[in-house]
C-alpha atoms as a PDB file:
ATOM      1  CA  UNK A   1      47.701  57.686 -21.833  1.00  0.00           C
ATOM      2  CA  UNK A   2      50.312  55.219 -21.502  1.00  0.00           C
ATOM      3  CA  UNK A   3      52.394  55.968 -18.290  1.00  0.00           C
ATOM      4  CA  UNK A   4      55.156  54.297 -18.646  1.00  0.00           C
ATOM      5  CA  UNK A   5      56.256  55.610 -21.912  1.00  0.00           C
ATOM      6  CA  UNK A   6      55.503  59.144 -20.163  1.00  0.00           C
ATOM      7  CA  UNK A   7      57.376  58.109 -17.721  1.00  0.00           C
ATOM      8  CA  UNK A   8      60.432  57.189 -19.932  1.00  0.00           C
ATOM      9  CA  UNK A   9      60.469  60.149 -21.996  1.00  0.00           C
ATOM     10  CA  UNK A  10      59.746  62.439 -19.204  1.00  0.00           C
ATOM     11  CA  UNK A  11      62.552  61.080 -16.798  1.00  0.00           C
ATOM     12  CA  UNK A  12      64.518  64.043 -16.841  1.00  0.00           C
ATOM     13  CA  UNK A  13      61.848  66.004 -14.437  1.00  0.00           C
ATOM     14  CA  UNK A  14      61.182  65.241 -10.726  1.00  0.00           C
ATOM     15  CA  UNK A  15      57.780  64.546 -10.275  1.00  0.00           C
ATOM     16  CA  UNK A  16      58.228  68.300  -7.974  1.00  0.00           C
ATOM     17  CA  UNK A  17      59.105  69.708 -11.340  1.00  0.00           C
ATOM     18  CA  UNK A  18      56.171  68.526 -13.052  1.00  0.00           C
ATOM     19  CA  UNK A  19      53.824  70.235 -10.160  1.00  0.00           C
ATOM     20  CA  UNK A  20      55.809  73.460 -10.464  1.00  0.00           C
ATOM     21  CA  UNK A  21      55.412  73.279 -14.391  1.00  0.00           C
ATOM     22  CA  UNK A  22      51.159  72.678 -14.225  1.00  0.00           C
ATOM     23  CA  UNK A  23      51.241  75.306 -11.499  1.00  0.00           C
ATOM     24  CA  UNK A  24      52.979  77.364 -13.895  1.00  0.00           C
ATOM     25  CA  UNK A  25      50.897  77.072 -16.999  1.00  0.00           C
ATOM     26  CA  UNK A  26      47.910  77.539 -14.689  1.00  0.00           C
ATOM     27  CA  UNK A  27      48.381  81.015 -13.143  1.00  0.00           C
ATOM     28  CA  UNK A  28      50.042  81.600 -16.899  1.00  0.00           C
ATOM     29  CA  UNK A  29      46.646  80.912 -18.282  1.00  0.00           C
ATOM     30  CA  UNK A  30      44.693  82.533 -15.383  1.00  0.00           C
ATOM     31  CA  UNK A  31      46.193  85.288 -15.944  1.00  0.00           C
ATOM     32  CA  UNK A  32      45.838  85.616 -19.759  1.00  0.00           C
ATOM     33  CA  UNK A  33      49.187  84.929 -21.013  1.00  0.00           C
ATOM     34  CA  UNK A  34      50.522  82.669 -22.954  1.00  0.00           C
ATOM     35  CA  UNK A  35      53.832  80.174 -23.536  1.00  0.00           C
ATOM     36  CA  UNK A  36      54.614  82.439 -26.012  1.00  0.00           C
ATOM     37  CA  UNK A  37      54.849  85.460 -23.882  1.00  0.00           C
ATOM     38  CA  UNK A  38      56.820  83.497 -21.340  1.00  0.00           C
ATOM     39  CA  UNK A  39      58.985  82.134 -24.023  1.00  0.00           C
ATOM     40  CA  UNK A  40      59.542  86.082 -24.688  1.00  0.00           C
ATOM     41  CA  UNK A  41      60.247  87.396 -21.232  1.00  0.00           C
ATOM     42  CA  UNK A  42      62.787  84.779 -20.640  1.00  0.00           C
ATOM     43  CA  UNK A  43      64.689  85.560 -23.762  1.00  0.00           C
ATOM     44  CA  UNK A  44      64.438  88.928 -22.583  1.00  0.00           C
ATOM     45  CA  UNK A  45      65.612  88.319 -18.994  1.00  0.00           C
ATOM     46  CA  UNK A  46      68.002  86.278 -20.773  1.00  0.00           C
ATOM     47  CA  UNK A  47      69.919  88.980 -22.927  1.00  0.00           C
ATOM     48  CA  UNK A  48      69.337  91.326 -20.226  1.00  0.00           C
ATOM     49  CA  UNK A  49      71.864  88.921 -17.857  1.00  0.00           C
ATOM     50  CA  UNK A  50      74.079  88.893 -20.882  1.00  0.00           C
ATOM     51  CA  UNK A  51      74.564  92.044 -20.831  1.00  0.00           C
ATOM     52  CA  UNK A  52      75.026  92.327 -17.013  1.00  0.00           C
ATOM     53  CA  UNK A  53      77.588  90.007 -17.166  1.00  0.00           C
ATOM     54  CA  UNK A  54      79.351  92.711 -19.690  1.00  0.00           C
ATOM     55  CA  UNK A  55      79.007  95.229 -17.242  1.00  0.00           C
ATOM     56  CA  UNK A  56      80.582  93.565 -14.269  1.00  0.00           C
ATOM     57  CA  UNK A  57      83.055  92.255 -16.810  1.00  0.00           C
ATOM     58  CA  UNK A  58      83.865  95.622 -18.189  1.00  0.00           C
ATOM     59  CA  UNK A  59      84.028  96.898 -14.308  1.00  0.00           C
ATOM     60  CA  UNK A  60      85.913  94.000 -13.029  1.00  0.00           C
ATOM     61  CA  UNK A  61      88.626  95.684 -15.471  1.00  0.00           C
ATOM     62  CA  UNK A  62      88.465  98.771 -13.673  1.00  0.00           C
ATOM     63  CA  UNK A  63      89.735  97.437 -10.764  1.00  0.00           C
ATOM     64  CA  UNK A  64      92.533  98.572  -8.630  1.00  0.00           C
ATOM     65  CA  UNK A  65      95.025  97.283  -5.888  1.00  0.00           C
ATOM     66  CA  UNK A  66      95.438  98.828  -2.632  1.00  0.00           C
ATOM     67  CA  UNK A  67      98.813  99.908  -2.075  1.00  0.00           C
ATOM     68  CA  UNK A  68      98.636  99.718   1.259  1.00  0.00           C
ATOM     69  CA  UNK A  69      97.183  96.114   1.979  1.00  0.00           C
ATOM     70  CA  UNK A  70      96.664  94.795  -1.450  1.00  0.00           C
ATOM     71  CA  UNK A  71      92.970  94.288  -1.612  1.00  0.00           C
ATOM     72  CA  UNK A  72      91.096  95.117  -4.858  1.00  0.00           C
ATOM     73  CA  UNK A  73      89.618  98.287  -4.299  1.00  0.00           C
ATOM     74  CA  UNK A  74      86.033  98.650  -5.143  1.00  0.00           C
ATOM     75  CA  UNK A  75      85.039 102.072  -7.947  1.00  0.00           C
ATOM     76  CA  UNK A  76      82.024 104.080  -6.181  1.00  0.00           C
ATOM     77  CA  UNK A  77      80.421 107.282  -7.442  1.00  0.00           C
ATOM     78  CA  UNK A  78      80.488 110.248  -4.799  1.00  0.00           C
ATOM     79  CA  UNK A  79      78.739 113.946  -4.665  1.00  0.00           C
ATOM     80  CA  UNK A  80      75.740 112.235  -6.318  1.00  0.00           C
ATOM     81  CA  UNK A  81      73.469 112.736  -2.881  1.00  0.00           C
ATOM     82  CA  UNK A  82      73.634 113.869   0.498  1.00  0.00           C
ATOM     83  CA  UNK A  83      74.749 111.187   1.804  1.00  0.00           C
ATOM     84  CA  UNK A  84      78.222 111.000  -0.221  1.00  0.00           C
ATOM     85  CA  UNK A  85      79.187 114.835  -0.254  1.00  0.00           C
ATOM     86  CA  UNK A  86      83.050 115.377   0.069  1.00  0.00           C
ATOM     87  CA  UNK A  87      82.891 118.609  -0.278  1.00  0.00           C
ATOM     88  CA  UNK A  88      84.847 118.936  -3.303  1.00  0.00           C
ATOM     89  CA  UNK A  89      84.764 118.253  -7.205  1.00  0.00           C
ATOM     90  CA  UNK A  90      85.458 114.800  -6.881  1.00  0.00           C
ATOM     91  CA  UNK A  91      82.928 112.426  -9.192  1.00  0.00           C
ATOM     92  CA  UNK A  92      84.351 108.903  -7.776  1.00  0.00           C
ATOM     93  CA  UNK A  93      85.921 107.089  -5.147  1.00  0.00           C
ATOM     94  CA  UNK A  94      88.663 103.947  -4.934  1.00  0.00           C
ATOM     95  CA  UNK A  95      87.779 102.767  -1.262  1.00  0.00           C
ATOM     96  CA  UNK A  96      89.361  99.826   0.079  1.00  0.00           C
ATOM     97  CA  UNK A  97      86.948  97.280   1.648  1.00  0.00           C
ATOM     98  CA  UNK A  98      89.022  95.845   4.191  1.00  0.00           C
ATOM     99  CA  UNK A  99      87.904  97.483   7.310  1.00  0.00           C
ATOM    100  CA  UNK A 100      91.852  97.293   9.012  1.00  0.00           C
ATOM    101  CA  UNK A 101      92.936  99.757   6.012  1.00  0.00           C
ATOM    102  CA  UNK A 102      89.832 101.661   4.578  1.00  0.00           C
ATOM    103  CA  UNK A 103      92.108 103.622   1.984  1.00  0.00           C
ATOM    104  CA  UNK A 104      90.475 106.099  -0.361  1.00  0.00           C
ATOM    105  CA  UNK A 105      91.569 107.615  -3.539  1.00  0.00           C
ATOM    106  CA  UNK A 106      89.257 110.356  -4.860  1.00  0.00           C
ATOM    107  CA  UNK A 107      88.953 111.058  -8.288  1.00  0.00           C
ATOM    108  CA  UNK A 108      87.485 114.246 -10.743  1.00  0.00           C
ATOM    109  CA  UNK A 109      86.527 111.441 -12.698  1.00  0.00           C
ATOM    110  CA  UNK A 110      83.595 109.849 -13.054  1.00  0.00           C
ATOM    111  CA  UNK A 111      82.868 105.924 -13.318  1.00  0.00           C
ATOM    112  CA  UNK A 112      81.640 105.886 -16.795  1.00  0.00           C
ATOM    113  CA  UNK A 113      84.767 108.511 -18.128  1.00  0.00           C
ATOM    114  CA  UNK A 114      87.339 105.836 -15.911  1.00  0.00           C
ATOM    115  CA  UNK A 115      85.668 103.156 -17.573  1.00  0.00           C
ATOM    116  CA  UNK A 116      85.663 105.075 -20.893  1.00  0.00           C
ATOM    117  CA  UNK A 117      89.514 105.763 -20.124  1.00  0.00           C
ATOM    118  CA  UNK A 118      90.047 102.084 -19.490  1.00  0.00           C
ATOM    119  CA  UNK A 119      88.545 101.007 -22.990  1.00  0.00           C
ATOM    120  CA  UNK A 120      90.543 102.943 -25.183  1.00  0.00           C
ATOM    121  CA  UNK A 121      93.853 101.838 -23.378  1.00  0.00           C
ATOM    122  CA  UNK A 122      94.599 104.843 -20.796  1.00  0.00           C
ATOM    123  CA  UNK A 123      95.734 105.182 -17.045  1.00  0.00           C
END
């Protein structure tokens, strides 16, 4: 092996890097899988974050100023457990996160018909 050529090409990595990576293949090939099926469940993870990124895109367009303080309001679901009853038919909630103001604007809507609402153009 010639080291310093390895060393050249290979100067990218941190010799920590190079550990991690052998450490890696090991338990990879301990455990009967192969670079392939890592290559796969990365690309996987991969389009899987893509697509999480839509969703907080899409729901970062659902927000909503308070009009009391001006803080973005965060969107939560209620009546879907015990724990967020309101004793009504209300299927969402706009609550303020700033704990000096706390406002709250039910809705018979829920999330996913707001967000539905919000593609197609409506208020």
């Amino acid at each position: 092996m010639n080291i310093e050529r390895f060393e050249k090409d290979m100067a990218a990595f941190s010799f920590g890097q190079h550990q991690d990576v052998l450490t890696y293949l090991t338990h990879l090939k301990a455990k009967g899988w192969t670079i392939e099926d890592a290559r796969e469940w990365v690309e996987k993870k991969k389009k899987d974050l893509v697509s999480q990124q839509r969703e907080a895109e899409e729901y970062i367009k659902l927000s909503l100023i308070c009009s009391l303080c001006s803080t973005q309001m965060h969107l939560l679901p209620v009546n879907i457990s015990k724990e967020t009853l309101t004793n009504d038919d209300s299927k969402s909630v706009w609550l303020c996160p700033n704990k000096s103001c706390m406002n709250t604007i039910y809705n018979r809507k829920s999330i996913e018909e707001i967000a539905q609402q919000n593609r197609k153009g409506g208020t």
